[in-house]
PDB file of N, CA and C in Angstrom:
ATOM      1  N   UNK A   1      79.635  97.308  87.440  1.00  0.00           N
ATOM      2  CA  UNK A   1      80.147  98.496  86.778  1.00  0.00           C
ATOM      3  C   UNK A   1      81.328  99.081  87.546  1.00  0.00           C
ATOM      4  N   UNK A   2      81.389  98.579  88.776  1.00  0.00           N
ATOM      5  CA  UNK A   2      82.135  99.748  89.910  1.00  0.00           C
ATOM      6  C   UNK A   2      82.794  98.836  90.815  1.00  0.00           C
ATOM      7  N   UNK A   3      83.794  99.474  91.500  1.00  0.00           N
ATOM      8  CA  UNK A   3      84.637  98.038  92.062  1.00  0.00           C
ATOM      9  C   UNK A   3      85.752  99.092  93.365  1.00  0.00           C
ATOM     10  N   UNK A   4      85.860  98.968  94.581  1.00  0.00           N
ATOM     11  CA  UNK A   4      86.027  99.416  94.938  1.00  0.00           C
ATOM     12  C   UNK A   4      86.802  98.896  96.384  1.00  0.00           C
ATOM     13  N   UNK A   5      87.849  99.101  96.975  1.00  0.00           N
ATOM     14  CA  UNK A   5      88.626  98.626  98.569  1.00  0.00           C
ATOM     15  C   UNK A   5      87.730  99.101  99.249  1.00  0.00           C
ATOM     16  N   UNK A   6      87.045  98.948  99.796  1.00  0.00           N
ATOM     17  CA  UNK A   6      86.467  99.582 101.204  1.00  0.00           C
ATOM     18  C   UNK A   6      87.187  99.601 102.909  1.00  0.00           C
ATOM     19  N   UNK A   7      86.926 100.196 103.267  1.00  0.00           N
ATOM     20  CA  UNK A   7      88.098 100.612 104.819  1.00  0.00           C
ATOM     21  C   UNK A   7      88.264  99.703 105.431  1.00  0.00           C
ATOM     22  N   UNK A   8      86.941  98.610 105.100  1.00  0.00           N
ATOM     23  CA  UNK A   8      86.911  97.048 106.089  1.00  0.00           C
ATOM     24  C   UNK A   8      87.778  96.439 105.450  1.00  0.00           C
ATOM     25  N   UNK A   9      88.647  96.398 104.767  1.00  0.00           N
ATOM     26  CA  UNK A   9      89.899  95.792 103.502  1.00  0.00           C
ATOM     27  C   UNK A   9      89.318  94.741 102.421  1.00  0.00           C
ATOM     28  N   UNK A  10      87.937  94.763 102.370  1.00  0.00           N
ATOM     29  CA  UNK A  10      86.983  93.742 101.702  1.00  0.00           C
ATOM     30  C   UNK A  10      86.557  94.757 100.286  1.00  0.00           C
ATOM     31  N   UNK A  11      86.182  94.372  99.123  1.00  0.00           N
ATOM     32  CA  UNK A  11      86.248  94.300  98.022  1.00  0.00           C
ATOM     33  C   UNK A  11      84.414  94.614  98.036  1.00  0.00           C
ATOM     34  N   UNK A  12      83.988  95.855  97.279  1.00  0.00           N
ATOM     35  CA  UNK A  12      82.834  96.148  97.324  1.00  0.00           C
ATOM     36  C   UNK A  12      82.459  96.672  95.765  1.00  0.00           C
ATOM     37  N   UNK A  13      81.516  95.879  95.152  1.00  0.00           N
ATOM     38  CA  UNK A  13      81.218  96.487  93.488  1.00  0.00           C
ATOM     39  C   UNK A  13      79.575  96.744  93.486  1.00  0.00           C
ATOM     40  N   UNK A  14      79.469  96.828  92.635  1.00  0.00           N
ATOM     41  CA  UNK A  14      77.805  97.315  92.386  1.00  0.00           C
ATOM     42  C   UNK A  14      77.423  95.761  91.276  1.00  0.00           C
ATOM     43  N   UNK A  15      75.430  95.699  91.192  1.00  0.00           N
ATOM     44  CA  UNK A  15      75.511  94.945  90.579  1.00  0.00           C
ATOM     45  C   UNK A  15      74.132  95.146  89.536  1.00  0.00           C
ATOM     46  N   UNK A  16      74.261  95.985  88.679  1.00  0.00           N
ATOM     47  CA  UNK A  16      73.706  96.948  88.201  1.00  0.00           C
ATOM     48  C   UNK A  16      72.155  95.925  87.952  1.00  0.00           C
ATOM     49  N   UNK A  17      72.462  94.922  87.096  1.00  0.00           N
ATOM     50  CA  UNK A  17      70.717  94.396  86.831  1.00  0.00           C
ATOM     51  C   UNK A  17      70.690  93.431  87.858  1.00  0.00           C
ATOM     52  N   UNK A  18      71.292  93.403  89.162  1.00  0.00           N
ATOM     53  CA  UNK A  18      70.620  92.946  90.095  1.00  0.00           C
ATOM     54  C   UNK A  18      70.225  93.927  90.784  1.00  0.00           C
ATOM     55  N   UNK A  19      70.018  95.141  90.944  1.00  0.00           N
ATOM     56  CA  UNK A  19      70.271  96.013  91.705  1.00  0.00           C
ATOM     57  C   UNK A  19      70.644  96.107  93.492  1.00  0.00           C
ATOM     58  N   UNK A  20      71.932  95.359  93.105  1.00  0.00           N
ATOM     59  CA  UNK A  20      72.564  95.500  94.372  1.00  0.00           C
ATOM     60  C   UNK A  20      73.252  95.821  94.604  1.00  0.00           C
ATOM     61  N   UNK A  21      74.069  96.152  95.974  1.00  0.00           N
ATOM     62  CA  UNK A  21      75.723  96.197  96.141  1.00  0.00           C
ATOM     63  C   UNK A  21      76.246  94.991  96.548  1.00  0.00           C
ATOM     64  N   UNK A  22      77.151  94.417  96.276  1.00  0.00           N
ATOM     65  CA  UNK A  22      77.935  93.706  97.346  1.00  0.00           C
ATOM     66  C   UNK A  22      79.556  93.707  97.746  1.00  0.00           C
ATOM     67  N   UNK A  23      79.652  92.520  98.330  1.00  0.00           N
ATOM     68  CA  UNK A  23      80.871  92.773  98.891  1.00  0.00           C
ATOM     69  C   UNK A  23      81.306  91.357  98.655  1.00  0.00           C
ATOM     70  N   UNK A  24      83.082  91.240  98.805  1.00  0.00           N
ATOM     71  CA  UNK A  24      83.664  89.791  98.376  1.00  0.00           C
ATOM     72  C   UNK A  24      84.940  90.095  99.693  1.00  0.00           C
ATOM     73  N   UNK A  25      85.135  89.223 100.498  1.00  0.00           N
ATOM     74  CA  UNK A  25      86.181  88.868 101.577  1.00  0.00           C
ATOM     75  C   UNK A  25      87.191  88.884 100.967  1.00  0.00           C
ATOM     76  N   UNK A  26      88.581  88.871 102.127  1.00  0.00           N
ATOM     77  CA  UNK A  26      89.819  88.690 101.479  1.00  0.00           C
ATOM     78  C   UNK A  26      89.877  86.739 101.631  1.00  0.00           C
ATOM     79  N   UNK A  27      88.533  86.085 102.052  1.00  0.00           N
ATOM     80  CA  UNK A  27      88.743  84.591 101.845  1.00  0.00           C
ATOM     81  C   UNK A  27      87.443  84.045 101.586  1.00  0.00           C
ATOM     82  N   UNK A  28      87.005  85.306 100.347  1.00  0.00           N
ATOM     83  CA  UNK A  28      86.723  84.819  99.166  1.00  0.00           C
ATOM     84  C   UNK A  28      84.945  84.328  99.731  1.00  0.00           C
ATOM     85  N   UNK A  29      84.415  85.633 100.566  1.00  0.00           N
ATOM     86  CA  UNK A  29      83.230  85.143 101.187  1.00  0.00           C
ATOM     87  C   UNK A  29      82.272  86.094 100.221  1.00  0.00           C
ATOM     88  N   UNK A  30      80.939  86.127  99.870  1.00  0.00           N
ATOM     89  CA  UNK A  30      80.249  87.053  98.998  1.00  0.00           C
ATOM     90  C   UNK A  30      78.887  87.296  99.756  1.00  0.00           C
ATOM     91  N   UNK A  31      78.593  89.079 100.062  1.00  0.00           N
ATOM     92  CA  UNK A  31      77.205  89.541 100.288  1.00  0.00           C
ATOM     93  C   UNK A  31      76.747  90.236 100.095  1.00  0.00           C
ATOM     94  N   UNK A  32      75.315  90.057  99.525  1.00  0.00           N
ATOM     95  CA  UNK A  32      74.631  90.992  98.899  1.00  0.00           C
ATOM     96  C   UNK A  32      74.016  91.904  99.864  1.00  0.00           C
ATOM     97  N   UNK A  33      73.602  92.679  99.147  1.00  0.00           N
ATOM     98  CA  UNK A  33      72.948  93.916  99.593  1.00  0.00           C
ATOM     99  C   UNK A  33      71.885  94.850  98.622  1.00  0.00           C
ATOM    100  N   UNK A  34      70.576  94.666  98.712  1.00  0.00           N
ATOM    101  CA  UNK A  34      69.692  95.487  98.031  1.00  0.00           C
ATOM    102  C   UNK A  34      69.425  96.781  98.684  1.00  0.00           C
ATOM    103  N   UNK A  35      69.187  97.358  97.533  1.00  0.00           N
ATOM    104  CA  UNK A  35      69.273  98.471  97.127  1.00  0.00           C
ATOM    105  C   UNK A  35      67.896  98.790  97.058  1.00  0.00           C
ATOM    106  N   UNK A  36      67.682 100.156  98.238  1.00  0.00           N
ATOM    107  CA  UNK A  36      66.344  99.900  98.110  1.00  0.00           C
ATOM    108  C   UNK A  36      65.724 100.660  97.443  1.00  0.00           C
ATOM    109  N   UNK A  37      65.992 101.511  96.557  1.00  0.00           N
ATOM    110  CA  UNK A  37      64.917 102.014  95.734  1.00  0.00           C
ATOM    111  C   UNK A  37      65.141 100.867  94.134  1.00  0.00           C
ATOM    112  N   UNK A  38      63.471 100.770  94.273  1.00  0.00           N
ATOM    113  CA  UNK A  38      63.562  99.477  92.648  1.00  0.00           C
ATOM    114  C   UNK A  38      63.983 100.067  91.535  1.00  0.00           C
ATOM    115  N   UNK A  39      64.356  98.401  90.708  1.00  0.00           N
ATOM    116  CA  UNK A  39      65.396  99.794  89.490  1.00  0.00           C
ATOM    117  C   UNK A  39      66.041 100.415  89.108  1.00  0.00           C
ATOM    118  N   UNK A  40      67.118 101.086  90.281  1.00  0.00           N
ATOM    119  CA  UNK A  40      67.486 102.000  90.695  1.00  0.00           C
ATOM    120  C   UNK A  40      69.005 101.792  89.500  1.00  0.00           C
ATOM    121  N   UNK A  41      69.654 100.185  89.812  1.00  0.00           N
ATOM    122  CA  UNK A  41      70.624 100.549  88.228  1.00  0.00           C
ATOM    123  C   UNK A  41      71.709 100.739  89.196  1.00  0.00           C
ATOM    124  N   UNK A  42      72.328 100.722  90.178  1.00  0.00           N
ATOM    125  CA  UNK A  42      73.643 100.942  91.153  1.00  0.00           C
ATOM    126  C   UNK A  42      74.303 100.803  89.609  1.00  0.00           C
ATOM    127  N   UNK A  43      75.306 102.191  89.577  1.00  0.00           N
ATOM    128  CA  UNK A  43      76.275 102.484  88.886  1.00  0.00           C
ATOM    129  C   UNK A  43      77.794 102.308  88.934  1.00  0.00           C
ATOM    130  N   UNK A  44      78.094 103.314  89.714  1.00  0.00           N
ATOM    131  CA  UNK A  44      79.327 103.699  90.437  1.00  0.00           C
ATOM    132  C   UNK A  44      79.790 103.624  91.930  1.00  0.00           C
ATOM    133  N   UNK A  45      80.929 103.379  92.640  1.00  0.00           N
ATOM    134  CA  UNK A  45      81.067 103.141  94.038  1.00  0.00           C
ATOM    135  C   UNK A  45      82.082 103.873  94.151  1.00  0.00           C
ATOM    136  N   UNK A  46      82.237 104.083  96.023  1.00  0.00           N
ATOM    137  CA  UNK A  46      82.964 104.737  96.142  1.00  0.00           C
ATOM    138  C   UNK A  46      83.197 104.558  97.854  1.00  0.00           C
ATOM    139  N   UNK A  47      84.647 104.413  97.969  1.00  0.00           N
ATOM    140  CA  UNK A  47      84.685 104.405  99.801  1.00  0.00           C
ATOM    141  C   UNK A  47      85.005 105.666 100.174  1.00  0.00           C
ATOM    142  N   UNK A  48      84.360 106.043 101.106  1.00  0.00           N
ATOM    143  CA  UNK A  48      84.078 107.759 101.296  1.00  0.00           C
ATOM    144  C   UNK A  48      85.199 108.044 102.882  1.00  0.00           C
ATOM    145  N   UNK A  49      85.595 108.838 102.812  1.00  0.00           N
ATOM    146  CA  UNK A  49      86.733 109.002 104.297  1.00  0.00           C
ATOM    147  C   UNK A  49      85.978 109.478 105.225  1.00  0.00           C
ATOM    148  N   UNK A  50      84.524 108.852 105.213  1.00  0.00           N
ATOM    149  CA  UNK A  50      84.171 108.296 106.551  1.00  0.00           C
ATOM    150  C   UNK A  50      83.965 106.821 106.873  1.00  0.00           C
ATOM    151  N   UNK A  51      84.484 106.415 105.521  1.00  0.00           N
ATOM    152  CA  UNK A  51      84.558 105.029 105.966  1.00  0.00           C
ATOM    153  C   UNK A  51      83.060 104.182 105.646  1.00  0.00           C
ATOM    154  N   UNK A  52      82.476 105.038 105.187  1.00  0.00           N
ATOM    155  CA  UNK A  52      81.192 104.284 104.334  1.00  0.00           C
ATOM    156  C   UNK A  52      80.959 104.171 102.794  1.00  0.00           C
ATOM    157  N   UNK A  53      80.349 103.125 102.592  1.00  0.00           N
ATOM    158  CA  UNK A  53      80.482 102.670 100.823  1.00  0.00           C
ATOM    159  C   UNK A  53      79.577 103.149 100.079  1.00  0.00           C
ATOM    160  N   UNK A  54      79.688 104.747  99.392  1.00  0.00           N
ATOM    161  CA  UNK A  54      78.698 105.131  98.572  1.00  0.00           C
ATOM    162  C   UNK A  54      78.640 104.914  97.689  1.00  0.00           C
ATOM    163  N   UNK A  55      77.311 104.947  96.542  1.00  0.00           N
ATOM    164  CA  UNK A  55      77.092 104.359  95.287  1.00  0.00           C
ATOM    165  C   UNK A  55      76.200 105.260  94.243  1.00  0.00           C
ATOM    166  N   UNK A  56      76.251 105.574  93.884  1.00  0.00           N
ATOM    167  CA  UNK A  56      74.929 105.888  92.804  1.00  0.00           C
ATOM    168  C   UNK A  56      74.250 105.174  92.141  1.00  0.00           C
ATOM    169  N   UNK A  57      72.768 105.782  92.293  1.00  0.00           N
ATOM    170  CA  UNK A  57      71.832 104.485  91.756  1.00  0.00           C
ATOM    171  C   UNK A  57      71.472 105.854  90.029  1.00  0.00           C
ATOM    172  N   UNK A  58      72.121 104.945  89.087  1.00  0.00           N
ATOM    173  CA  UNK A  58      71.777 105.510  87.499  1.00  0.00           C
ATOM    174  C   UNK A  58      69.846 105.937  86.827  1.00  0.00           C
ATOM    175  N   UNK A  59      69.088 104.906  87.834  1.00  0.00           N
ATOM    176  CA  UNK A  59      67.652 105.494  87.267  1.00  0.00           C
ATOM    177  C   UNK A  59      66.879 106.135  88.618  1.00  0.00           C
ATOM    178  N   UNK A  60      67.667 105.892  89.728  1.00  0.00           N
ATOM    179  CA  UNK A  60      66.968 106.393  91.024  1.00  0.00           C
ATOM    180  C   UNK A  60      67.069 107.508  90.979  1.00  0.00           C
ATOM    181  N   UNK A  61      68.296 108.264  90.167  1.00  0.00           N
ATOM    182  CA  UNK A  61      68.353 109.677  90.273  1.00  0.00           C
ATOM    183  C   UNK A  61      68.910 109.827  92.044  1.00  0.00           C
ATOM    184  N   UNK A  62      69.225 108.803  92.275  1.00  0.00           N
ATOM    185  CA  UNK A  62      69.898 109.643  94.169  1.00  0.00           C
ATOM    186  C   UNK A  62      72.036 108.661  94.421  1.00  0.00           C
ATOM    187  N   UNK A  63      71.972 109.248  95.583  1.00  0.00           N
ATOM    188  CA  UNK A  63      73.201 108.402  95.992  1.00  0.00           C
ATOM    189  C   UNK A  63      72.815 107.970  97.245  1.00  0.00           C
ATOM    190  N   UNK A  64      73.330 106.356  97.112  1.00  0.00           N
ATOM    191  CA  UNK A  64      72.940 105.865  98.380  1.00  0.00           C
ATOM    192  C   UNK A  64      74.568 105.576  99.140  1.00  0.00           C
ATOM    193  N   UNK A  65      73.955 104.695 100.212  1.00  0.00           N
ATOM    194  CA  UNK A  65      75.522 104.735 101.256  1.00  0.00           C
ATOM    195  C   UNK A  65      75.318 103.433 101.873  1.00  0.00           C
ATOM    196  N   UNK A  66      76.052 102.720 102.293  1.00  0.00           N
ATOM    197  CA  UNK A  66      76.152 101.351 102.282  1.00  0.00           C
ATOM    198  C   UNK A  66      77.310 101.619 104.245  1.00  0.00           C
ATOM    199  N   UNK A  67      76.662 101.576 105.370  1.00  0.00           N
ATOM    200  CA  UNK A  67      77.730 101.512 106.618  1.00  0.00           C
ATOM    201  C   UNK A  67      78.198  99.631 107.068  1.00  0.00           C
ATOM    202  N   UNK A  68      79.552  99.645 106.784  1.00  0.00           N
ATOM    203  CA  UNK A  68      79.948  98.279 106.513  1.00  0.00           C
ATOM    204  C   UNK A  68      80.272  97.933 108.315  1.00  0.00           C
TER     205      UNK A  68
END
């Protein structure tokens, strides 16, 4: 749903019915990341100017944060 630069210069989206985040290299490397409340639906992303990758989870009802 969500797609985002993160400060590490790497490429970070959400992955809504997997419920994960991940991330894609600038040479094209890919890692996941669960999300730990189940269900939760990761929506939207966002690189925050502290330099961490926040997200909203759509059925968790919270925002989580991802430190890269």
């Amino acid at each position: 749903m969500g797609i985002v630069t993160g400060s590490d210069g790497n490429l970070w989206f959400v992955e809504i019915g997997a419920n994960k985040i991940a991330k894609v290299t600038t040479s094209g490397v890919f890692t996941e990341y669960n999300v730990p409340t189940a269900a939760s639906q990761p929506y939207d992303i966002t690189s925050g100017p502290d330099g961490n990758i926040w997200f909203t989870e759509q059925s968790g009802n919270k925002i989580g944060k991802i430190v890269p």
